[in-house]
C-alpha atoms as a PDB file:
ATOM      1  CA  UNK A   1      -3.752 -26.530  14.209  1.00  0.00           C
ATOM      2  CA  UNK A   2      -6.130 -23.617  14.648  1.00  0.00           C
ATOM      3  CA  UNK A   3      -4.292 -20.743  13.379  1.00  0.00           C
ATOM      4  CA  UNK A   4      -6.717 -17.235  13.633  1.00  0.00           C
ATOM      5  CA  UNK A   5      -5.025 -14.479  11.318  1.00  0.00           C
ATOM      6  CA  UNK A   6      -5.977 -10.360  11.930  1.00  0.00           C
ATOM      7  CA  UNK A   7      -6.144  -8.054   9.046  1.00  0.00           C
ATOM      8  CA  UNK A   8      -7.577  -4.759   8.777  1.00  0.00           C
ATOM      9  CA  UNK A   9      -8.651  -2.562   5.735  1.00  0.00           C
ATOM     10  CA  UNK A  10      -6.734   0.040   5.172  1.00  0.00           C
ATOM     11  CA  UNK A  11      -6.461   2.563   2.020  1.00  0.00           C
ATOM     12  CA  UNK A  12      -4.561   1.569  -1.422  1.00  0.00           C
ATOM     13  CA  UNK A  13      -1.127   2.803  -0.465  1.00  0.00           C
ATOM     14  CA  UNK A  14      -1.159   4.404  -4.315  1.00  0.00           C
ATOM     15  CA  UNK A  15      -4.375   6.448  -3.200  1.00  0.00           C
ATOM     16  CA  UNK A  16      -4.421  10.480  -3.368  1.00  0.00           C
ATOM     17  CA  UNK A  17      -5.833  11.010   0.262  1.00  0.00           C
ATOM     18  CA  UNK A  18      -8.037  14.033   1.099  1.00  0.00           C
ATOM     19  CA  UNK A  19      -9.149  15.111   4.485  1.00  0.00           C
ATOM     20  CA  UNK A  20     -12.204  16.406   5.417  1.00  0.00           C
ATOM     21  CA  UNK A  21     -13.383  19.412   6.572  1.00  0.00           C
ATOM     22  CA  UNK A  22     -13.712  18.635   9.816  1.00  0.00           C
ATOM     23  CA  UNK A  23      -9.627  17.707   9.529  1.00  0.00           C
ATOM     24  CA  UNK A  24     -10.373  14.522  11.996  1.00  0.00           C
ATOM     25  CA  UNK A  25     -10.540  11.847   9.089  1.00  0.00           C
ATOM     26  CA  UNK A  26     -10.060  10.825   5.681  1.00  0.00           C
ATOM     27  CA  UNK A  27     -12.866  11.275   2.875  1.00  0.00           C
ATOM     28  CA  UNK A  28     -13.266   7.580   1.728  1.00  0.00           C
ATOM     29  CA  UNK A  29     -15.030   8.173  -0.950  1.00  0.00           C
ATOM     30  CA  UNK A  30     -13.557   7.130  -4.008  1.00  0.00           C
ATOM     31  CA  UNK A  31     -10.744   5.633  -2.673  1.00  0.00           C
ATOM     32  CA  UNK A  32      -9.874   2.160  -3.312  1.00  0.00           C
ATOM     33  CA  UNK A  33      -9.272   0.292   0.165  1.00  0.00           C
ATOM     34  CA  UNK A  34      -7.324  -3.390   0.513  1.00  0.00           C
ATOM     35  CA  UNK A  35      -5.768  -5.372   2.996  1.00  0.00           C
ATOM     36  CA  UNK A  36      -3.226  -3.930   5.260  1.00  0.00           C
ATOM     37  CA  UNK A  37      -0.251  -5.339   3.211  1.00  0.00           C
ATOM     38  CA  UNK A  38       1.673  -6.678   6.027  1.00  0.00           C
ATOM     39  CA  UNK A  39      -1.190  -8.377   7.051  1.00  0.00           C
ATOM     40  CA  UNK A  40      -1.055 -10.125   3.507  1.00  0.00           C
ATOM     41  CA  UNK A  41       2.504 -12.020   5.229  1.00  0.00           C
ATOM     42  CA  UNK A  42       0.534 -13.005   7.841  1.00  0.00           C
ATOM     43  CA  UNK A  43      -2.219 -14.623   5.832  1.00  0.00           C
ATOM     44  CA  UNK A  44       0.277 -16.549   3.797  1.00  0.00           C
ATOM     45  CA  UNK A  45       2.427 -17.626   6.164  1.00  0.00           C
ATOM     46  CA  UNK A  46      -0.903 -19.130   7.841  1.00  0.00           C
ATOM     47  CA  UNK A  47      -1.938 -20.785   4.477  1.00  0.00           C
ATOM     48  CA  UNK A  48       1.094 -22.045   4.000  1.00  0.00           C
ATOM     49  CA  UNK A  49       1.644 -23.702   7.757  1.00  0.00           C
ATOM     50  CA  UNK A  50      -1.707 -25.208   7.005  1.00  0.00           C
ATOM     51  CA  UNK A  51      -0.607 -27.288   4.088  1.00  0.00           C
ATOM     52  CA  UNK A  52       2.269 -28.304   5.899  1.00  0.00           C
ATOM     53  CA  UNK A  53       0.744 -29.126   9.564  1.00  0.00           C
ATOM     54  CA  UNK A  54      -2.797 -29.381   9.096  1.00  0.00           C
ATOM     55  CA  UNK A  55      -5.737 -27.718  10.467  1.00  0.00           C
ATOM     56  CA  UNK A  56      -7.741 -24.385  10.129  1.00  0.00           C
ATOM     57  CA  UNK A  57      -6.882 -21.019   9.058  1.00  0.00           C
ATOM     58  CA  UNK A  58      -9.388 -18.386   9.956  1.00  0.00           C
ATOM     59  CA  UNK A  59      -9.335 -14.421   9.044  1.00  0.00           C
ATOM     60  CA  UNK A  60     -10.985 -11.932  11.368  1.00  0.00           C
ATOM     61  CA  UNK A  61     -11.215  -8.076  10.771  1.00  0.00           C
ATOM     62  CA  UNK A  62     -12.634  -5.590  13.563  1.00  0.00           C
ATOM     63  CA  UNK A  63     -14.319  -3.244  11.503  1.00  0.00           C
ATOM     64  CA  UNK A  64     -17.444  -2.007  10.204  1.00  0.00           C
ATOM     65  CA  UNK A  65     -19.370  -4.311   7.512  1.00  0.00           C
ATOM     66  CA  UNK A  66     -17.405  -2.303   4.742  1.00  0.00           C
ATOM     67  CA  UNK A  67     -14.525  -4.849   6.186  1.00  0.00           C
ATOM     68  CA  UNK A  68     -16.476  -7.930   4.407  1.00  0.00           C
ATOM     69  CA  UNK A  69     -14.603  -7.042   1.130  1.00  0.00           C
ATOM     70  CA  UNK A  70     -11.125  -8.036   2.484  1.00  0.00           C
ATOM     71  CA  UNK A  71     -12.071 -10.418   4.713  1.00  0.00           C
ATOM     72  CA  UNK A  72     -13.407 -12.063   1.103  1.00  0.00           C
ATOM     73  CA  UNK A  73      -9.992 -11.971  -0.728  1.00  0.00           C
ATOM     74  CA  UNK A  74      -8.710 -14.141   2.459  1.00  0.00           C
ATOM     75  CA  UNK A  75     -10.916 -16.587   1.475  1.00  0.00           C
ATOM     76  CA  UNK A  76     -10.291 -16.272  -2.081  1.00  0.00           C
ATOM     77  CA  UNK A  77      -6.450 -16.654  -0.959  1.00  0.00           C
ATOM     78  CA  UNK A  78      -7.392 -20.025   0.820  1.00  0.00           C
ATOM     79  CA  UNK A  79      -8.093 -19.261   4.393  1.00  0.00           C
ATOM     80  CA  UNK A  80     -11.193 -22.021   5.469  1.00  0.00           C
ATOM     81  CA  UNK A  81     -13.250 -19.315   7.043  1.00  0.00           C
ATOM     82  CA  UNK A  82     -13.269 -15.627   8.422  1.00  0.00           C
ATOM     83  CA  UNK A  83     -15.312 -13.815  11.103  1.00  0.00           C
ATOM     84  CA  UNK A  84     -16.229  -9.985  11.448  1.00  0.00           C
ATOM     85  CA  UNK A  85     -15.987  -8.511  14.975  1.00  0.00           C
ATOM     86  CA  UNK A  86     -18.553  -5.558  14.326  1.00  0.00           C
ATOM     87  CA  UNK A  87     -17.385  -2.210  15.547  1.00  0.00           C
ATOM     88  CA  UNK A  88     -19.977   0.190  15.491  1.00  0.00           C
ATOM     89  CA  UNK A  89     -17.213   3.327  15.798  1.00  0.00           C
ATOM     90  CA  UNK A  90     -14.929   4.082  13.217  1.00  0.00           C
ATOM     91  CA  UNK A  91     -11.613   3.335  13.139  1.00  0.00           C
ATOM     92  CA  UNK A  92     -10.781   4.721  16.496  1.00  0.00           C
ATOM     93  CA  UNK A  93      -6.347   4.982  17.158  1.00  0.00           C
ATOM     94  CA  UNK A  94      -6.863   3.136  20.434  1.00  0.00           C
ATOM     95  CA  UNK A  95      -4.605   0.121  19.920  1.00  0.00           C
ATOM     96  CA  UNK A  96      -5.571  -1.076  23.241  1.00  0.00           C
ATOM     97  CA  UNK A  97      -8.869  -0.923  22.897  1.00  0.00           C
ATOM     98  CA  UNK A  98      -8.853  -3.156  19.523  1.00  0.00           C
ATOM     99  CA  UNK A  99      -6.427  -5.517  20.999  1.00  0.00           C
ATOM    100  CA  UNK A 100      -9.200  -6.097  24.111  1.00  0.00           C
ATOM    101  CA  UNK A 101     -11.747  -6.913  21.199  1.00  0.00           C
ATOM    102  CA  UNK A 102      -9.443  -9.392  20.007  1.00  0.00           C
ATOM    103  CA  UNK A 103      -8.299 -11.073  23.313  1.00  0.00           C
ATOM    104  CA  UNK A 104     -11.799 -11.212  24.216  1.00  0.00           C
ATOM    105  CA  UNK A 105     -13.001 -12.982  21.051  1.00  0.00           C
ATOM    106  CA  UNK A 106      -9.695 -15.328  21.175  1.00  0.00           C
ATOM    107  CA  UNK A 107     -10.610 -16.446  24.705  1.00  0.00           C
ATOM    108  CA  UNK A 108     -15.175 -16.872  24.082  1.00  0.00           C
ATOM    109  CA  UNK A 109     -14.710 -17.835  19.832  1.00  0.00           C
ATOM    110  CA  UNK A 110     -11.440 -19.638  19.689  1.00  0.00           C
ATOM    111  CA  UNK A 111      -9.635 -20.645  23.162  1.00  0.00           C
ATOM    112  CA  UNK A 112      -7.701 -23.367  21.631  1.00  0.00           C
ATOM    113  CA  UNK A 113      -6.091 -21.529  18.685  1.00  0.00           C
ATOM    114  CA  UNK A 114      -2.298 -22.350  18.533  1.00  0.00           C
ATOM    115  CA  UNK A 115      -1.221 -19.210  16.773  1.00  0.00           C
ATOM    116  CA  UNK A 116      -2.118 -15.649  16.148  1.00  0.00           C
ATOM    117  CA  UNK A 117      -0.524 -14.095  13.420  1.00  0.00           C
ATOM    118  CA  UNK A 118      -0.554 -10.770  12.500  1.00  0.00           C
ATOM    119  CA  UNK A 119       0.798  -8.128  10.192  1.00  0.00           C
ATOM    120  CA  UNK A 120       3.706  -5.979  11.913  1.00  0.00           C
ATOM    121  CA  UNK A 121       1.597  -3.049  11.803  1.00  0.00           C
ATOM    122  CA  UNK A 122      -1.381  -1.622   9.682  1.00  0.00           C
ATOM    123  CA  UNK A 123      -0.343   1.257   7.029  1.00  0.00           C
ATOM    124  CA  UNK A 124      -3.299   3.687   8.239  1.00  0.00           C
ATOM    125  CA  UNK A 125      -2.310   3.866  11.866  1.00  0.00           C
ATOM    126  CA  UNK A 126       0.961   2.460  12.360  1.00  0.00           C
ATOM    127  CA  UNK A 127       1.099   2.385  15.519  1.00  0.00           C
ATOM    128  CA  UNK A 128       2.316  -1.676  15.702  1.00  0.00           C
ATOM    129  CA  UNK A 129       0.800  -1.674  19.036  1.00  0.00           C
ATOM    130  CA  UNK A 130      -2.174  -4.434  18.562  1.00  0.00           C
ATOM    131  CA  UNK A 131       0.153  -7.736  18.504  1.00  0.00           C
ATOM    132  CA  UNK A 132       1.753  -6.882  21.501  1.00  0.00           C
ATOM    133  CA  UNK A 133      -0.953  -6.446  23.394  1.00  0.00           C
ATOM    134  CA  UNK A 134      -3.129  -8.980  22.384  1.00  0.00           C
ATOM    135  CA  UNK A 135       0.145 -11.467  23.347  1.00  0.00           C
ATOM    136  CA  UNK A 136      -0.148  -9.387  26.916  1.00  0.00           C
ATOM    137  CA  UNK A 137      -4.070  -9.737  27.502  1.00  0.00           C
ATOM    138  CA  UNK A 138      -4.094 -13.242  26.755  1.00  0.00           C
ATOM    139  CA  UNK A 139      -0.567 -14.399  28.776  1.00  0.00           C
ATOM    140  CA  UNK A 140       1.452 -15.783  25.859  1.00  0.00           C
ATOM    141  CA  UNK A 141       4.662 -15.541  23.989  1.00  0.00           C
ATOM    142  CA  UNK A 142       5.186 -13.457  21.062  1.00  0.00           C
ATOM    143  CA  UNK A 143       7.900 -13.023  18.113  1.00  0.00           C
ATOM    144  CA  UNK A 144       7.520  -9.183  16.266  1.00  0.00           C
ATOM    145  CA  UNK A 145       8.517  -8.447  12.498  1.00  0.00           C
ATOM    146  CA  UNK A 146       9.256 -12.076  12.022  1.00  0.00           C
ATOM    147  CA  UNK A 147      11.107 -12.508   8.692  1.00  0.00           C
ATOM    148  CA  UNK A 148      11.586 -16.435   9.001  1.00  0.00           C
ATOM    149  CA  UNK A 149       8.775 -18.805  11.262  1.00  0.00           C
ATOM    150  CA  UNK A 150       8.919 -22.401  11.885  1.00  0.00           C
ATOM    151  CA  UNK A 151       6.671 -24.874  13.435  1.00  0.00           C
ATOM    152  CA  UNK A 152       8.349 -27.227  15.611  1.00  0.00           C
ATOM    153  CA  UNK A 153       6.234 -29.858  17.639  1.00  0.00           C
ATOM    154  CA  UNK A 154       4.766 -27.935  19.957  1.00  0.00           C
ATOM    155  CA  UNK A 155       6.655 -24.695  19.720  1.00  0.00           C
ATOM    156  CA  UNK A 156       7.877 -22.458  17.164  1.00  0.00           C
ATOM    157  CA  UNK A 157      11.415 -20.359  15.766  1.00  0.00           C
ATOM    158  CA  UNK A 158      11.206 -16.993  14.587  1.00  0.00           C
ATOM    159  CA  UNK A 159      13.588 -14.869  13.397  1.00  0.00           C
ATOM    160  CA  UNK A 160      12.812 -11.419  14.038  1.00  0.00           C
ATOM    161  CA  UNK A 161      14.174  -8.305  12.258  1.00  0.00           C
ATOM    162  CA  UNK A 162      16.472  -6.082  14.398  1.00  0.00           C
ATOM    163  CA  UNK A 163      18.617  -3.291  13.388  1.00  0.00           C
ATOM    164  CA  UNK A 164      21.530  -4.404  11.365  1.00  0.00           C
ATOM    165  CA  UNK A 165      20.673  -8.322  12.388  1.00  0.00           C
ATOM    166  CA  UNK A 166      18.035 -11.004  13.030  1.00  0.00           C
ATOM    167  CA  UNK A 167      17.330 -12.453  16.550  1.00  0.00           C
ATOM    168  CA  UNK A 168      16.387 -15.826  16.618  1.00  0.00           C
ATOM    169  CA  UNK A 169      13.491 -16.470  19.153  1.00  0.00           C
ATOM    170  CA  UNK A 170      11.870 -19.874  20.638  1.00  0.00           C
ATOM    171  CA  UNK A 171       8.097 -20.060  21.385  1.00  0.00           C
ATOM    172  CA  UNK A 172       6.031 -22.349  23.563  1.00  0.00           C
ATOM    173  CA  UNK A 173       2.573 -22.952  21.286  1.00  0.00           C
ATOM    174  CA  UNK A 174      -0.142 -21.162  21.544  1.00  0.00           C
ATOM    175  CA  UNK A 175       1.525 -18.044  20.432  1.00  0.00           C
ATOM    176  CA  UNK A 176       1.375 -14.224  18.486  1.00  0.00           C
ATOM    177  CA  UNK A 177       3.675 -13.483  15.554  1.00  0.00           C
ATOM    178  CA  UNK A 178       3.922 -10.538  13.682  1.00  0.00           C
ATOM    179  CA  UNK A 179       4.585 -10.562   9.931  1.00  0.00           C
ATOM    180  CA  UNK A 180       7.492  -8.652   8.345  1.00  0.00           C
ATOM    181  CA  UNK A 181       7.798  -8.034   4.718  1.00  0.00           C
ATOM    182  CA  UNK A 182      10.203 -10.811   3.752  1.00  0.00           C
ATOM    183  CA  UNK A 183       8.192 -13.458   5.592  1.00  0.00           C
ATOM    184  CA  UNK A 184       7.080 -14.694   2.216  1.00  0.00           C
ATOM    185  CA  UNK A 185       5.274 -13.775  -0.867  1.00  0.00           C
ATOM    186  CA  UNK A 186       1.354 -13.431  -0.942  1.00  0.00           C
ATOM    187  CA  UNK A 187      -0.135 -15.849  -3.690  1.00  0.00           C
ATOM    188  CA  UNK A 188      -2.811 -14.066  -5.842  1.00  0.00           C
ATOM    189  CA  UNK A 189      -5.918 -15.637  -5.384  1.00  0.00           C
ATOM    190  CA  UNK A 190      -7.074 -18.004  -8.018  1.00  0.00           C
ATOM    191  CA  UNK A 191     -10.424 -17.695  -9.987  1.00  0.00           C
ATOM    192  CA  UNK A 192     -11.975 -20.698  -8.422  1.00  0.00           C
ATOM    193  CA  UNK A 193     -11.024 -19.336  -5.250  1.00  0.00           C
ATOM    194  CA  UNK A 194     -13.003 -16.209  -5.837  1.00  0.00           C
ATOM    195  CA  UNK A 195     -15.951 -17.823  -6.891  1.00  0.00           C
ATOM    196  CA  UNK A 196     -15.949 -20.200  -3.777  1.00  0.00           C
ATOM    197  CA  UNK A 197     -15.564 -17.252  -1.799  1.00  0.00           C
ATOM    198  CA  UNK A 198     -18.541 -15.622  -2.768  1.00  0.00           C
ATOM    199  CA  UNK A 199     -20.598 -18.701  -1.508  1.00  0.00           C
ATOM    200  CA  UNK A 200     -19.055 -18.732   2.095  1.00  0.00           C
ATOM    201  CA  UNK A 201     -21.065 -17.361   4.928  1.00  0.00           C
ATOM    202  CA  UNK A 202     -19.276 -14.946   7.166  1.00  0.00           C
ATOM    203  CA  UNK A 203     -20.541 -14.677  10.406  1.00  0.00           C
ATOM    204  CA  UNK A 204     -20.522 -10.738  12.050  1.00  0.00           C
ATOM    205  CA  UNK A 205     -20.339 -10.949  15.703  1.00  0.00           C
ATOM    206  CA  UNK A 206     -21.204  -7.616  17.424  1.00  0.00           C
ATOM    207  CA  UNK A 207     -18.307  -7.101  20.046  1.00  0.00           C
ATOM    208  CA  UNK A 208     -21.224  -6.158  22.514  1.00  0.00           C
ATOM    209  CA  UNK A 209     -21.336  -9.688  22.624  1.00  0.00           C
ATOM    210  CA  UNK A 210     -18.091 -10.616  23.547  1.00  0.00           C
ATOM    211  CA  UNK A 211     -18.255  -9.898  27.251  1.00  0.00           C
ATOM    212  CA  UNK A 212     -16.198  -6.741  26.921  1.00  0.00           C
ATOM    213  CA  UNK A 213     -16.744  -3.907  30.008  1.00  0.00           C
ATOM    214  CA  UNK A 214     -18.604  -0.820  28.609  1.00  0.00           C
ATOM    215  CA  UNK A 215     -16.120   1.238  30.124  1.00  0.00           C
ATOM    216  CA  UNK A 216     -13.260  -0.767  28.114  1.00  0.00           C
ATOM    217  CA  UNK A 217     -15.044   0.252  24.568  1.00  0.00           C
ATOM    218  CA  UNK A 218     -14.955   3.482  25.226  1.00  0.00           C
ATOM    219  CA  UNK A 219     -11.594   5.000  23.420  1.00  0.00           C
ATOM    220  CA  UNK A 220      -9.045   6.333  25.292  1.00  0.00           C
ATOM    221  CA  UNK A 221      -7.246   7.648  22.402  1.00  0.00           C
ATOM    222  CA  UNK A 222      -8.934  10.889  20.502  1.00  0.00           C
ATOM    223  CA  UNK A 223      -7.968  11.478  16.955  1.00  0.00           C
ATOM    224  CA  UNK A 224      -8.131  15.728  17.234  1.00  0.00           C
ATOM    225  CA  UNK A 225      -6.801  16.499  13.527  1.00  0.00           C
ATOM    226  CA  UNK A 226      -5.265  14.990  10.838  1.00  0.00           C
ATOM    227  CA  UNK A 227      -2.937  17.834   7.960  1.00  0.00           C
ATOM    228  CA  UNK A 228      -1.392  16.799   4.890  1.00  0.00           C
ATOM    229  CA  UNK A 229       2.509  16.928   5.155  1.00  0.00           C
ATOM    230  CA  UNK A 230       3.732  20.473   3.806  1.00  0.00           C
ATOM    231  CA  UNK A 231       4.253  20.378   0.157  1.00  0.00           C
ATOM    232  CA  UNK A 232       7.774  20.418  -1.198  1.00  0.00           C
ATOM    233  CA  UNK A 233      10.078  23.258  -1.763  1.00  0.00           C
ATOM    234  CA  UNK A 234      10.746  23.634  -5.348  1.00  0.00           C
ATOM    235  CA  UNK A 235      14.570  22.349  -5.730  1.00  0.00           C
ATOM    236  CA  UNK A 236      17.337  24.837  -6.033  1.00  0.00           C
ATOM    237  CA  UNK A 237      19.691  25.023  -8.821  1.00  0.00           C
ATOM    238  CA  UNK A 238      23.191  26.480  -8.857  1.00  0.00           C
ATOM    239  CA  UNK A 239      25.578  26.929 -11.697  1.00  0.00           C
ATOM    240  CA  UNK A 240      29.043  28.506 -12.285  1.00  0.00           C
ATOM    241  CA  UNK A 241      32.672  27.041 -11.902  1.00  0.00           C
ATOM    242  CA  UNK A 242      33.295  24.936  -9.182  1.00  0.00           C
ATOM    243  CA  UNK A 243      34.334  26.911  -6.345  1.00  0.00           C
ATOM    244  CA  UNK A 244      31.502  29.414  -6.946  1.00  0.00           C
ATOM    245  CA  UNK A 245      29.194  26.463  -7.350  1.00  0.00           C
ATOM    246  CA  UNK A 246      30.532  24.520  -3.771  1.00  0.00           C
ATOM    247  CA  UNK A 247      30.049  28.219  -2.106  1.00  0.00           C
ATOM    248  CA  UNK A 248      26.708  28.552  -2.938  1.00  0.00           C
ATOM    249  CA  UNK A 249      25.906  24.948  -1.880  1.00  0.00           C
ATOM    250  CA  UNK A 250      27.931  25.592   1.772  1.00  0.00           C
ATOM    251  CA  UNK A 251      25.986  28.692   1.842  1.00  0.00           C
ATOM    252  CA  UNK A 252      22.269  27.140   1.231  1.00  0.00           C
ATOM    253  CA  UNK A 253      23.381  24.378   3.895  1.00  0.00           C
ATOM    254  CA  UNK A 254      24.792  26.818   6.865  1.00  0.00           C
ATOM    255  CA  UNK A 255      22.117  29.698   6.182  1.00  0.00           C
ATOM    256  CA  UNK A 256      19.017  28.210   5.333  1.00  0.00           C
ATOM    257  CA  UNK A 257      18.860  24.581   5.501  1.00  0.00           C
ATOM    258  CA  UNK A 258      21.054  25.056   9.065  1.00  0.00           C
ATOM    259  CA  UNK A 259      22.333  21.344   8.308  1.00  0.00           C
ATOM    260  CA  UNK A 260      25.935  22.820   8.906  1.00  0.00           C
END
């Protein structure tokens, strides 16, 4: 079974993030960066279909070369091999126009995978656009925020995470699912699995080369500024007896908050 698995490098969600002066992108320096952590389901899961079906698990990251550092902990976690899809742009917001660079490698680098897993979104844009799409571009079923997966013959049941419920969904092979947290838990890699990781080549492909139209590289979505949220009131506090103190807190609420 040739299962290809997407992840993306994305900043430690613990990081302090700063943005520059230009206010259209983070300042990476000095910031720790990992895998997107839903994208950590997704690897899993396809490690752990492996051992139970057979076949190939390989990681692939659209990104610049600073995307070789995760795509080396997938390795470390087990996956046989991983591929870089060069993008000379930085990251760019245009879910469709990452989810044409995947489609388009799917259908020249791997036309007989069997499944496409994903995480349910990455935690720098989170736009959960890419799986979606990709599913759309190449003409196949999909399953989103899967919490449960199955391999069946040649099809597949998901569960799927819906408010207050899970819908249970059946899937003709090849396919795209979408990781949810819950899916599984993410093994650590091991030390040998490190050190064979080092040794493994990892082939960059330019996506020049994948056949793409110019005109479909270009990005149709423009990042024009990013602002840190608005820091935090300082919190109010009120004292007296009780009526005087529940008057107060019906007065904050009608008159300034305007929640009542």
């Amino acid at each position: 079974m040739n299962i290809q698995v997407f992840v993306k490098r994305v900043p430690d969600t613990e990081s302090r993030i700063a943005i520059n002066r230009e206010g259209q992108a983070i300042v990476e320096e000095g910031l720790n960066f990992i895998i997107s952590p839903y994208d950590e389901y997704a690897v899993e899961e396809g490690l752990r279909i492996r051992e139970l079906k057979g076949g190939k698990v390989t990681a692939v990251s659209v990104g610049g070369e600073s995307s070789l550092v995760i795509l080396r902990k997938c390795l470390a976690m087990g996956a046989d091999e991983a591929v870089l899809l060069k993008d000379p742009l930085p990251e760019t917001y245009d879910g469709l126009r990452v989810a044409r660079i995947i489609a388009a490698y799917v259908k020249t680098k791997a036309p007989d995978f069997a499944l496409l897993l994903f995480g349910k979104q990455s935690v720098g844009a989170d736009n959960s656009q890419v799986p979606s799409m990709v599913a759309e571009l190449l003409g196949v079923g999909q399953a989103n925020v899967a919490v449960k997966l199955e391999i069946e013959g040649s099809g597949a049941v998901a569960l799927r995470e819906i408010e207050g419920a899970q819908e249970k969904v059946v899937l003709e092979l090849p396919a795209v699912v979408s990781a949810q947290k819950g899916l599984n838990e993410p093994r650590y890699e091991t030390l040998k699995g490190i050190m064979a990781a080092k040794k493994k080549p990892i082939p960059i492909i330019p996506i020049e080369e994948l056949g793409i139209a110019p005109e479909d590289l270009v990005p149709k979505v423009v990042m024009t500024g990013l602002e840190l949220p608005a820091a935090r009131a300082a919190g109010r506090v009120v004292s007296g007896p009780p009526e005087e103190t529940a008057k107060q807190l019906v007065d904050f609420l009608h008159n300034e908050a305007k929640l009542i």
